[in-house]
Protein backbone atom coordinates (compact mmCIF):
# COMPACT_ATOMS: atom_id res chain seq x y z
CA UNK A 1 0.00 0.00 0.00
CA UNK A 2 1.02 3.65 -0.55
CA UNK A 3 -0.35 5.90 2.09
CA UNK A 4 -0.32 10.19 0.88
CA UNK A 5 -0.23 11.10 4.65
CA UNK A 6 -2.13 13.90 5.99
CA UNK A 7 -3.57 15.78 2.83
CA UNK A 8 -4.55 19.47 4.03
CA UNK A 9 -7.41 19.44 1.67
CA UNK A 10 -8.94 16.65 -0.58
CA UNK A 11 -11.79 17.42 -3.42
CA UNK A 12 -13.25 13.81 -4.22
CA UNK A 13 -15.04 14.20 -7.00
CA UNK A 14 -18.18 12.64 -5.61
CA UNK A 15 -20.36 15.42 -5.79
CA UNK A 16 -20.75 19.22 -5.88
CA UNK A 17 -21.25 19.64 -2.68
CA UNK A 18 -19.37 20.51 0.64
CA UNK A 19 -19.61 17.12 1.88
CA UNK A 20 -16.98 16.21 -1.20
CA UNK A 21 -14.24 18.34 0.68
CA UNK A 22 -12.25 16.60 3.00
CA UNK A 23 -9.47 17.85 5.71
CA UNK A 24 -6.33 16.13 7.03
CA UNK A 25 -6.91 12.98 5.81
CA UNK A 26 -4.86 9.81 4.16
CA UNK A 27 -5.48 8.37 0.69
CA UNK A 28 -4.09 5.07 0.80
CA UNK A 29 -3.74 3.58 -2.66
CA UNK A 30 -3.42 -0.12 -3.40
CA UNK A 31 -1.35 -0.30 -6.65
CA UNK A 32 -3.15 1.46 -9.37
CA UNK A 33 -6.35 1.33 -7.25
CA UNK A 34 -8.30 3.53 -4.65
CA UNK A 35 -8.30 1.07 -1.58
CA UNK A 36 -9.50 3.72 0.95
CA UNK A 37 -9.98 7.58 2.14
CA UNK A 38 -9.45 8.16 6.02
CA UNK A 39 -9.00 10.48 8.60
CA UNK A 40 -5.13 11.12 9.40
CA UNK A 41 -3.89 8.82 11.60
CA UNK A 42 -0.29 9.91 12.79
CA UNK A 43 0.69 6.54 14.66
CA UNK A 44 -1.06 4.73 11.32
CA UNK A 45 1.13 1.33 11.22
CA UNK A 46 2.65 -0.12 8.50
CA UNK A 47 2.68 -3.21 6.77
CA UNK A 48 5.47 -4.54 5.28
CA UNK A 49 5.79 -3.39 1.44
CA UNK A 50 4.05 0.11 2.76
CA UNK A 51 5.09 3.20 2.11
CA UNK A 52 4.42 7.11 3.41
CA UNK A 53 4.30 10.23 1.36
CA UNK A 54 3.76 13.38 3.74
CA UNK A 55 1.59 15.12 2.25
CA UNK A 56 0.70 18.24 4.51
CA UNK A 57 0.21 21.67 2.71
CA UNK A 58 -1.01 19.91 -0.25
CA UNK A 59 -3.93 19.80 -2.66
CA UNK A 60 -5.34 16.25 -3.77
CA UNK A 61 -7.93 16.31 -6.66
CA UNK A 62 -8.74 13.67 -9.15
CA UNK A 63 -7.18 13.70 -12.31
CA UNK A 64 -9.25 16.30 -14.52
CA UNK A 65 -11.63 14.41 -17.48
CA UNK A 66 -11.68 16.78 -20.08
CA UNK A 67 -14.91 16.65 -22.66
CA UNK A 68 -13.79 18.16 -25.61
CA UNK A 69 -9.88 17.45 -26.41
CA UNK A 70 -8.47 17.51 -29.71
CA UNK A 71 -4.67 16.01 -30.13
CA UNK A 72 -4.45 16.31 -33.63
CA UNK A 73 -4.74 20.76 -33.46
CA UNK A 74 -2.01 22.51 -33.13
CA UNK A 75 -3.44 25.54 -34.19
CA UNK A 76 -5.90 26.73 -36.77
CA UNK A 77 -3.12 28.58 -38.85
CA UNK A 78 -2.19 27.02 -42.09
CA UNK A 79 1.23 26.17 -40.95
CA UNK A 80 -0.51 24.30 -37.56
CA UNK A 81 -2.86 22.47 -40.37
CA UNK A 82 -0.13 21.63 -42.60
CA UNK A 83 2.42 19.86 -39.80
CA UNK A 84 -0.87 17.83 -38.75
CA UNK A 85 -1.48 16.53 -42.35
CA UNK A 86 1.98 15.69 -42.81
CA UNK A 87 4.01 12.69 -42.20
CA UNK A 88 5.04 13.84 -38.92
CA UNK A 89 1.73 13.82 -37.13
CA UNK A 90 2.37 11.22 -34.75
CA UNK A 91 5.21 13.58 -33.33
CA UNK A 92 2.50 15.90 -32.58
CA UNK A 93 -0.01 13.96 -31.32
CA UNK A 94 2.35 12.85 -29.22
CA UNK A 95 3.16 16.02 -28.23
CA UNK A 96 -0.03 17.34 -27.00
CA UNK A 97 -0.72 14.02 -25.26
CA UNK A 98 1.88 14.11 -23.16
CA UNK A 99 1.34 17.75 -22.05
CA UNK A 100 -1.89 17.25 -21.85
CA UNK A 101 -1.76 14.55 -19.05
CA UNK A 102 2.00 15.95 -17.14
CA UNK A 103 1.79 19.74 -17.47
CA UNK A 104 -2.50 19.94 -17.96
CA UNK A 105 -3.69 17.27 -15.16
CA UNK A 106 -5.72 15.42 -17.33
CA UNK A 107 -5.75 11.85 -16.88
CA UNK A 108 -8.59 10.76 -18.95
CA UNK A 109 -9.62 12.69 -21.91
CA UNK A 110 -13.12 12.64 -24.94
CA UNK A 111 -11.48 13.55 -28.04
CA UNK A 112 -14.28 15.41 -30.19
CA UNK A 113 -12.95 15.09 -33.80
CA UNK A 114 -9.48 14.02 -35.00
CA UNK A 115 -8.40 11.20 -33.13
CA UNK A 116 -8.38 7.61 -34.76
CA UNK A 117 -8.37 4.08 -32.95
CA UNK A 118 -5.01 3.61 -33.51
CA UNK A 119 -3.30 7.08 -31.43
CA UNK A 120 -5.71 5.26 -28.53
CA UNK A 121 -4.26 1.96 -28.80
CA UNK A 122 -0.76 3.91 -28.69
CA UNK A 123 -1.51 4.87 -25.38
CA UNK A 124 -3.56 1.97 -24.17
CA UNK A 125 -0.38 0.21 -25.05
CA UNK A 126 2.34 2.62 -23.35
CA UNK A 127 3.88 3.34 -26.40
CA UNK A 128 2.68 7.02 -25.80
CA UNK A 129 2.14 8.81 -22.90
CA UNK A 130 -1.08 10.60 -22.36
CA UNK A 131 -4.74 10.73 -21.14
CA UNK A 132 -6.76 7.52 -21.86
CA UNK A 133 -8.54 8.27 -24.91
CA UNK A 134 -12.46 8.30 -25.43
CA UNK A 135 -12.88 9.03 -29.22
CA UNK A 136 -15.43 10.40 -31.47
CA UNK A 137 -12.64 10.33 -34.62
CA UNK A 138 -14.75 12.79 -37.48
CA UNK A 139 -16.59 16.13 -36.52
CA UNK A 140 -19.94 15.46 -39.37
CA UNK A 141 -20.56 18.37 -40.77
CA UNK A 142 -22.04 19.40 -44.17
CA UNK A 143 -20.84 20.92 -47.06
CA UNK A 144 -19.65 24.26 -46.42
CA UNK A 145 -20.24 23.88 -43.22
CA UNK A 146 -18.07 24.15 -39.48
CA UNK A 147 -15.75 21.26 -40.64
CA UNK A 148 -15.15 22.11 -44.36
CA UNK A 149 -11.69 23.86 -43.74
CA UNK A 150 -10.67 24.71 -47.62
CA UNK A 151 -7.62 26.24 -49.15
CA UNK A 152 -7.97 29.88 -50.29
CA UNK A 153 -9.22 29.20 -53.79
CA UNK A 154 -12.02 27.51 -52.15
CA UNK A 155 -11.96 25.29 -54.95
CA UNK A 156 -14.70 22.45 -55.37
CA UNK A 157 -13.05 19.70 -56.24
CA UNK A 158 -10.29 20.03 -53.05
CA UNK A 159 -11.24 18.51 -49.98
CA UNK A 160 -11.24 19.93 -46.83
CA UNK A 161 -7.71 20.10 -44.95
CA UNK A 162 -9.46 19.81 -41.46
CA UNK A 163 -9.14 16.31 -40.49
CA UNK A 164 -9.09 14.95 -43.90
CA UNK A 165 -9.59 11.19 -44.70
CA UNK A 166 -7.04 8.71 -43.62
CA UNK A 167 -6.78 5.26 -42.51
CA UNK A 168 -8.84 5.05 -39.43
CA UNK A 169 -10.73 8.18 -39.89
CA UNK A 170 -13.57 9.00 -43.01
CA UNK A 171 -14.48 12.42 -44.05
CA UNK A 172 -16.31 14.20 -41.81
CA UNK A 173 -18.23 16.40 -44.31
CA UNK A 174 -21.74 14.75 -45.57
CA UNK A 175 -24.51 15.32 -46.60
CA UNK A 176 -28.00 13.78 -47.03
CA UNK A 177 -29.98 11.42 -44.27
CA UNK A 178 -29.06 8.62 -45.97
CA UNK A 179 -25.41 9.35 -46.80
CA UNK A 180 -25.36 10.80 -43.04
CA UNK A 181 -26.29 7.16 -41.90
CA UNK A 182 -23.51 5.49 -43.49
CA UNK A 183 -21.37 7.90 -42.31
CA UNK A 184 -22.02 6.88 -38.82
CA UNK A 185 -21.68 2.85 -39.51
CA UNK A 186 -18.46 4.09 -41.04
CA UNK A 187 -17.10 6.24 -38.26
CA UNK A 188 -18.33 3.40 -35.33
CA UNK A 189 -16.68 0.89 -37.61
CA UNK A 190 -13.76 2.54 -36.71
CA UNK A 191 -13.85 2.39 -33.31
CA UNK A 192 -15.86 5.79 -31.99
CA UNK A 193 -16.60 6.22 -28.28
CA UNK A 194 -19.10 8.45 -29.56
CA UNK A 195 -20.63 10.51 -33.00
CA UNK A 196 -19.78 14.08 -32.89
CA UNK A 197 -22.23 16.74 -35.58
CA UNK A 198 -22.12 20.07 -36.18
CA UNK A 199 -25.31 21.32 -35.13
CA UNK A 200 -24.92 25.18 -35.82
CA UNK A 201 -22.06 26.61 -37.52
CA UNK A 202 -18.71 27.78 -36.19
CA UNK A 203 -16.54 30.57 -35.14
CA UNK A 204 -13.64 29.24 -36.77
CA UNK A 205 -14.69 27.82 -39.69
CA UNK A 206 -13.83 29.80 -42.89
CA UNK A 207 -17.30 30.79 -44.18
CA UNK A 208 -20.41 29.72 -42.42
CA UNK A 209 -21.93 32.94 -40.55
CA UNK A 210 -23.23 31.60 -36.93
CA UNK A 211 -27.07 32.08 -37.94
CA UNK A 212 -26.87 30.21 -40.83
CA UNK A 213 -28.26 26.20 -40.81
CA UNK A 214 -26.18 23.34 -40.92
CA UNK A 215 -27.94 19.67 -41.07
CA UNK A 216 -31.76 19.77 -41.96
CA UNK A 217 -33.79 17.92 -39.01
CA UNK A 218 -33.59 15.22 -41.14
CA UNK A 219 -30.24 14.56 -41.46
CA UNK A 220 -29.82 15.25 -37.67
CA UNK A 221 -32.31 12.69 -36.50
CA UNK A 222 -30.79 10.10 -38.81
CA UNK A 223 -27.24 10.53 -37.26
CA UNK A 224 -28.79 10.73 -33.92
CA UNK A 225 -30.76 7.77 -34.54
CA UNK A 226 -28.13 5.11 -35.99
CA UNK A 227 -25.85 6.16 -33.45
CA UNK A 228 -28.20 5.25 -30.69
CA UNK A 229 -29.15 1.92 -32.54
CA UNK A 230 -24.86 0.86 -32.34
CA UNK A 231 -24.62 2.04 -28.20
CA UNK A 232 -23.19 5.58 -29.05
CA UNK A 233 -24.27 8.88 -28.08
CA UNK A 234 -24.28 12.35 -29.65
CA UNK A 235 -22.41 15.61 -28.95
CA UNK A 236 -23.50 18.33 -30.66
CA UNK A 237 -21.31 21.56 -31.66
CA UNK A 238 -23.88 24.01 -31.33
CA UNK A 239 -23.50 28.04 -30.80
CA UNK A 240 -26.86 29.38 -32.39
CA UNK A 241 -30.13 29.21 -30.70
CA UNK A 242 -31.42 27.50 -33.73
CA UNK A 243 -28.26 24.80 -33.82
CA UNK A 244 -28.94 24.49 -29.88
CA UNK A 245 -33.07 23.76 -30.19
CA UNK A 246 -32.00 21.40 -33.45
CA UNK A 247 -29.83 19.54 -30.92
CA UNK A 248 -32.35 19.39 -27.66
CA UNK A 249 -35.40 18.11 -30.27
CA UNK A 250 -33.46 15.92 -33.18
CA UNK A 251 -31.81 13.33 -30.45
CA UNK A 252 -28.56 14.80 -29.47
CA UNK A 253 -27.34 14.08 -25.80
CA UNK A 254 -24.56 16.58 -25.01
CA UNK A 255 -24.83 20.45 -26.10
CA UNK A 256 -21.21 21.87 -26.76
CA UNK A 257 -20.24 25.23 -26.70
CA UNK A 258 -24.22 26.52 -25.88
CA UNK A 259 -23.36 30.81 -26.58
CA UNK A 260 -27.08 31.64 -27.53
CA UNK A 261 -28.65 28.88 -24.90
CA UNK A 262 -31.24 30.84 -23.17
CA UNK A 263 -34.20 29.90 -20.10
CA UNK A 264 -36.21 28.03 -22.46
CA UNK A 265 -33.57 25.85 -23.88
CA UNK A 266 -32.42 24.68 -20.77
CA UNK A 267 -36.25 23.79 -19.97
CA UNK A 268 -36.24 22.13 -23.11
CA UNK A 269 -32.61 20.24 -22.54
CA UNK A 270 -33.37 19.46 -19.18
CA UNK A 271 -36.25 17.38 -20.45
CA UNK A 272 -34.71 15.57 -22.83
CA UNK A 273 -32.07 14.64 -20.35
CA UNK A 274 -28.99 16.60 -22.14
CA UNK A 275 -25.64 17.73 -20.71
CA UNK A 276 -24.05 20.63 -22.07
CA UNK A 277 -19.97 21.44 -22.60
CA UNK A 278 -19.63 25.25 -22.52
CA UNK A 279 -16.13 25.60 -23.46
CA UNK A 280 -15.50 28.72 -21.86
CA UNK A 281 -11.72 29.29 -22.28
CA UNK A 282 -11.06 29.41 -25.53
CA UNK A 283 -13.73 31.67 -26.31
CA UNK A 284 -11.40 34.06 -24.75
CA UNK A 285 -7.88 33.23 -25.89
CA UNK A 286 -9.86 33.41 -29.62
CA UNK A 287 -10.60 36.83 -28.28
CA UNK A 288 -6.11 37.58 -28.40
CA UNK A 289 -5.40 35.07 -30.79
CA UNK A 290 -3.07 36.76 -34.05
CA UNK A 291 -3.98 36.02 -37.33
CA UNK A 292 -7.69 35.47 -37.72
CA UNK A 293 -9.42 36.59 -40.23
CA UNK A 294 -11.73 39.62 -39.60
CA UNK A 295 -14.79 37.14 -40.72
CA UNK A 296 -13.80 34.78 -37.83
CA UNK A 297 -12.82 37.56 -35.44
CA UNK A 298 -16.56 39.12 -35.99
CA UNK A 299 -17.84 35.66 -35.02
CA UNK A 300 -15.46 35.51 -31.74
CA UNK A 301 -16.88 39.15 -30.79
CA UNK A 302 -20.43 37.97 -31.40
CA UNK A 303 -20.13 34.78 -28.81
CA UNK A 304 -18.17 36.41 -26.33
CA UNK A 305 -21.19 38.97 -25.63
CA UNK A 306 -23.25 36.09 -24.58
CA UNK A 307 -21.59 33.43 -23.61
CA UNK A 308 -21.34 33.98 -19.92
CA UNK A 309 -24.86 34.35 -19.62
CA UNK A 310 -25.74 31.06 -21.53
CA UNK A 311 -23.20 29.55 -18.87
CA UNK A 312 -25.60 30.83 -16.20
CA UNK A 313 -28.94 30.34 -17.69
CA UNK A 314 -27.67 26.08 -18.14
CA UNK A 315 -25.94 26.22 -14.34
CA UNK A 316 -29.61 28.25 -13.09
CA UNK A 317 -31.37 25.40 -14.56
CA UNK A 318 -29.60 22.78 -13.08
CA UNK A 319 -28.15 21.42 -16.09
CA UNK A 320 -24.92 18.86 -15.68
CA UNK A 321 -22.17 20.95 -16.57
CA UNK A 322 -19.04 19.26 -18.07
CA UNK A 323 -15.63 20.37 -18.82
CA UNK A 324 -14.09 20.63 -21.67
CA UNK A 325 -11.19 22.71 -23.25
CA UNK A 326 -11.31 22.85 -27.08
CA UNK A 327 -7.73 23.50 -27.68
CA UNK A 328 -7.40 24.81 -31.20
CA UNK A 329 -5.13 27.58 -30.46
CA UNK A 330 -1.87 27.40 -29.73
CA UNK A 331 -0.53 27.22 -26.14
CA UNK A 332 -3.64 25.58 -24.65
CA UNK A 333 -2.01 22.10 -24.60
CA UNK A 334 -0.97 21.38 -21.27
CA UNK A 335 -3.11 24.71 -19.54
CA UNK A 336 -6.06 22.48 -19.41
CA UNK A 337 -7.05 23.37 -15.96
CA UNK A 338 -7.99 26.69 -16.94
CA UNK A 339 -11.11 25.35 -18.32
CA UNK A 340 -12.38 25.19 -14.65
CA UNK A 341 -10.81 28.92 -14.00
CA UNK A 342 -13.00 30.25 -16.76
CA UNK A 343 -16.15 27.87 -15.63
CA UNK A 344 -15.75 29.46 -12.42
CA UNK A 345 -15.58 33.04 -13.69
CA UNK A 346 -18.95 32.87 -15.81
CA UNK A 347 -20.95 31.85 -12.98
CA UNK A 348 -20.44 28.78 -11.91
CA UNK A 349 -19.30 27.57 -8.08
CA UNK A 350 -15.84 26.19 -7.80
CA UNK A 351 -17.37 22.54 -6.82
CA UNK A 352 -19.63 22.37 -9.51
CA UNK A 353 -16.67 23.24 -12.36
CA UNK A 354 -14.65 20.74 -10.43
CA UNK A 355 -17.85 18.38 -10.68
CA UNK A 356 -18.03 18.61 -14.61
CA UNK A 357 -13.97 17.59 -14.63
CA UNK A 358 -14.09 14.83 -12.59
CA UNK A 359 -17.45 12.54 -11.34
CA UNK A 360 -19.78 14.35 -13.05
CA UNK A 361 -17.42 14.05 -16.44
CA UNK A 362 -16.42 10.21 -15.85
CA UNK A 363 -20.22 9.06 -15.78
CA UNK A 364 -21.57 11.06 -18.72
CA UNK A 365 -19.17 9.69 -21.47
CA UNK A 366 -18.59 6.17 -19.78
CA UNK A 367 -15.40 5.76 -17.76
CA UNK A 368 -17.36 5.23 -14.63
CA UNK A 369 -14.03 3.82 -13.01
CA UNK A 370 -12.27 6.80 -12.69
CA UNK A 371 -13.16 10.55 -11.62
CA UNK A 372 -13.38 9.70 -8.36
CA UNK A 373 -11.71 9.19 -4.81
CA UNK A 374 -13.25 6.49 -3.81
CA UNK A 375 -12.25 2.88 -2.98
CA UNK A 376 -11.96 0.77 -6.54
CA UNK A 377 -11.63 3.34 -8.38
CA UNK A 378 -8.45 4.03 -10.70
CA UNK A 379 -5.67 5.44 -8.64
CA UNK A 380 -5.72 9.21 -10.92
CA UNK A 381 -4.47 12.21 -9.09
CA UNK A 382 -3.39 15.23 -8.64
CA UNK A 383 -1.52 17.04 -6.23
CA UNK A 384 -0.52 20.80 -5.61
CA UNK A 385 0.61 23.53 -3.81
CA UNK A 386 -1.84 26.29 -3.02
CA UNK A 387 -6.09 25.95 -3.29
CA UNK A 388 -6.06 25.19 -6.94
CA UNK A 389 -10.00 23.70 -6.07
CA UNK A 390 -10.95 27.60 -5.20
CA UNK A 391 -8.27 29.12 -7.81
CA UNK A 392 -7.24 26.44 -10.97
CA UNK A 393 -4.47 28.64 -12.40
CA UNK A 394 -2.21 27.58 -9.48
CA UNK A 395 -1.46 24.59 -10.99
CA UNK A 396 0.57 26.47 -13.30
CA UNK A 397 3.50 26.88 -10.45
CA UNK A 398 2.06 24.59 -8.48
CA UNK A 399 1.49 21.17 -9.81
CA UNK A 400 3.68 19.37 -7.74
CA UNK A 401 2.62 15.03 -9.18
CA UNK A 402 0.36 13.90 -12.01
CA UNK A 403 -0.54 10.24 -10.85
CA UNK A 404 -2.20 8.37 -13.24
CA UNK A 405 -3.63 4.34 -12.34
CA UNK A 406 -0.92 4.98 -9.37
CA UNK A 407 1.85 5.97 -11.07
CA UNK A 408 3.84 9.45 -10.91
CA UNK A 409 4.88 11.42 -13.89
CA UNK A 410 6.06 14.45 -12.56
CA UNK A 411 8.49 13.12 -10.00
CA UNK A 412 7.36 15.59 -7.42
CA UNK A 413 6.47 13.55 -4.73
CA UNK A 414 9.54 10.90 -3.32
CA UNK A 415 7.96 7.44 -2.58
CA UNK A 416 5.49 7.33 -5.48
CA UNK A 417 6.14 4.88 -7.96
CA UNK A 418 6.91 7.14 -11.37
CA UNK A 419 6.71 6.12 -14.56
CA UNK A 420 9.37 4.29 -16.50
CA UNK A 421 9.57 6.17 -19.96
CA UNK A 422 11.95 3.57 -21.61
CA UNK A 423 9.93 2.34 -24.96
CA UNK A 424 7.87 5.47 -25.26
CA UNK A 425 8.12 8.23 -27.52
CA UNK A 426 8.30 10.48 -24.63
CA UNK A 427 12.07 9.16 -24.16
CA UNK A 428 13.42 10.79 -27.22
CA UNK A 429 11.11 13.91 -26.88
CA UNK A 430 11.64 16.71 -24.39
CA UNK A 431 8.40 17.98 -22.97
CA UNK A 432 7.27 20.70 -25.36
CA UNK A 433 7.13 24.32 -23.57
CA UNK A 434 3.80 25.65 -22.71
CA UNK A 435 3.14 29.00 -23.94
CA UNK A 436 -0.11 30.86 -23.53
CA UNK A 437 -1.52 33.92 -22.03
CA UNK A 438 -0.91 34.66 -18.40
CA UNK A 439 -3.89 35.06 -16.68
C-alpha cells in the first residue's frame, strides 16, 4: 500500500457539494487502485511493502476528465494544419498528449474530432504517454459547413484540410440522411466512443456565418438515430439558438459550446435529459489570438457577448455541466485546468466546475471507473501547492505530481512509484514548452 499522509485538503469528486471536501486525511492507494480515504492517523502502522508520502500543505484532486480534447490541433493557422497533415503527425499527437496529461492534469480525456483508434491503442499500449482516450474520430458536418476547412481558392473539387480522410478516420463532411447514416456505420466501424455533428455553424470555420443552418432535421435525427441503434451517443457543436433547439429536439445528448442557450432551452434540454460542454476558455484566448481573419474575429466578438450568460442560464437550470477545453489555439495544450478557471468566472461555483472535470465528467461519457476518490476506483491524481480547487491557475506553479492508475509522472512527490519512460516516444522527446496567455 502507498499511504499520501495527511492531505490538508482533498476534493473527491463525488459530488458538488461541501460534503466532497475533505481535511487532514490519508489516501491510501493499493497499486493502481483507490483502496480507501481516512481520517489522518499519525501513529497509522505499517505493513510490510508500505510506504508514506507526507503530504501536509497539499492539494489532492482527481485527475481532470476533459470533454472536448483535440490532439491532432495545433493551431488553426495554415502552418498548424499543414504539420498535422503531414508525415510527422504522430510527433505531434504525441506532443499534445503528453502535455496534456503531465503539465495539464488530465488523466482521462473525450477527443471530439481528430483522433483515430489507432493514437488510442498507442496509449492503451504505453507506447505514448497521455490521457486515456475516449474518441469520437470525425466532426460530421455538411458541405460548407463548421468542418469544411478549404484552401484559399475555395476550390470544389479540393477537400477539406481539417481532419481529412485517412486510414482510421472518413471524411467528416456529408450530406444527405441517408449518406449521413452510413457515415455513422463508417465512423463506429472505426472504433468511436461516440458521434460528434455540427449542429450550428462555427466561429472558426472559414465561411459559415453563426445564424446560418447546418444539417436539416432530417439529417440530424438520422445521425442521432443510428448512433443510438450501435450504443453511441451524440455531442452536438452548437453556438446558435437554432443549432442548440435542433440539438435538444433531433436526439442529441450533449450540447457543446451553448453561446445563444437561453431559459427556455435549458427547460427544453433538461427534459430531454442533455448535458451541455460550454467551453469557456477558448472563447477568450480566440478573443487575443493573431492572425484570424476579420470574418472569424466578428464571429469571436459575437459569442463572447453572450456566452457567460448562456453559462448561467444552463448552471440556473440545473443542467450537468461538463468540462471541456477545445484546444485549437496554440498554447492551450498542457493549460487544461484553466477550463475550470474560466467555468468558475462565468458563474459557476468552484465545486460544480470541479464536478463537470471529474465525477460528473467520468459518468456522462462512460469511464465510470475513474473521476473519483473512492475505494476501486483508478488510482488518478493530482496534487498541488496552493487551493487550486478555489483558484485552478495555481497549478501552473504549483502542480507538484500527475498520478495516473498509481503511477507518478512528474516526479514531485519521493515514494510514489513514477513512470518508467523507456519504450515510449516520450524518451526521445523533451516535454514541449507551454506558452499561452498569463492570466
Amino acid at each position: 500500500m502507498l499511504i499520501l499522509s495527511n492531505i490538508s485538503k482533498l476534493y473527491d469528486g463525488t459530488s458538488a457539494e461541501r460534503s466532497s471536501l475533505h481535511q487532514e486525511v490519508d489516501l491510501i492507494l493499493d497499486g493502481s487502485r483507490i483502496h480507501a480515504l481516512e481520517p489522518h492517523a499519525p501513529d497509522r502502522p505499517l505493513a510490510p511493502g508500505d510506504s508514506k508520502v507526507d503530504c501536509s500543505g497539499l492539494t489532492v484532486t482527481p485527475g481532470l476528465i476533459d470533454c472536448h480534447g483535440h490532439i491532432t490541433v495545433l493551431g488553426l493557422a495554415d502552418e498548424h494544419i499543414d504539420r498535422m497533415n503531414s508525415q510527422a503527425t504522430i510527433v505531434y499527437v504525441e506532443r499534445i498528449l503528453y502535455t496534456s496529461l503531465v503539465h495539464g492534469g488530465v488523466t482521462t480525456m473525450r477527443d471530439i474530432g481528430g483522433a483515430t483508434d489507432w493514437m488510442k491503442r498507442l496509449v492503451d499500449e504505453g507506447i505514448v504517454i497521455g490521457p486515456r482516450l475516449k474518441i469520437a474520430i470525425c466532426m460530421l458536418s455538411t458541405t460548407g459547413g463548421h468542418a469544411d476547412f478549404r484552401g484559399p481558392d475555395r476550390c470544389h473539387g479540393e477537400l477539406s484540410r481539417l481532419w481529412p480522410t485517412a486510414p482510421g478516420r472518413p471524411s467528416s463532411i456529408v450530406d444527405g440522411p441517408w449518406a449521413c447514416r452510413q457515415r455513422v456505420r463508417e465512423v463506429a466501424a472505426c472504433g468511436a466512443d461516440l458521434i460528434k455533428v455540427c449542429a450550428s455553424p462555427g466561429v472558426a470555420s472559414p465561411s459559415d456565418k453563426l445564424e446560418h443552418r447546418e444539417f436539416t432535421p432530417e439529417e440530424l435525427t438520422s445521425i442521432t438515430d443510428e448512433a443510438k441503434a450501435r450504443g453511441l451517443r451524440v455531442a452536438a457543436h452548437a453556438h446558435s439558438s437554432t443549432g442548440i433547439e435542433s440539438a435538444i429536439e433531433n436526439g442529441v445528448h450533449d450540447i457543446q459550446h451553448i453561446s445563444y442557450m437561453d431559459e427556455r432551452l435549458v427547460e427544453r434540454a433538461a427534459a430531454k435529459g442533455c448535458t451541455v460542454t460550454p467551453t469557456s476558455w477558448v472563447i477568450y484566448e480566440l478573443l487575443e489570438a493573431e492572425g484570424l481573419s476579420p470574418f472569424v474575429m466578428e464571429k469571436v466578438k459575437q459569442v463572447a457577448e453572450v456566452h457567460a450568460k448562456a453559462v448561467q442560464f444552463a448552471a440556473s437550470g440545473d443542467l450537468p455541466i461538463l468540462m471541456g477545453t477545445d484546444p485549437v489555439l496554440p498554447g492551450m495544450h498542457g493549460r487544461n485546468y484553466m477550463e475550470l478557471y474560466y467555468l468558475m468566472r462565468e458563474g459557476l461555483s468552484s465545486l460544480s466546475a470541479w464536478y463537470g472535470s471529474t465525477g460528473l465528467a467520468a459518468k456522462e461519457i462512460g469511464a465510470d471507473d475513474c473521476g473519483a476518490i473512492a475505494p476501486g476506483k483508478r488510482a488518478d491524481l493530482l496534487v498541488a501547492r496552493g487551493d487550486v480547487i478555489e483558484d485552478p491557475r495555481l497549478f501552473a506553479e504549483g502542480m507538484v505530481e500527475v498520478i495516473q492508475d498509481g503511477v507518478g509522472y512528474r516526479a514531485g512527490l519521493e515514494g510514489v512509484p513514477q513512470r518508467d519512460f523507456a519504450g515510449t516516444l516520450a524518451a526521445t522527446l523533451p516535454p514541449p514548452p507551454v506558452a499561452g496567455r498569463k492570466e
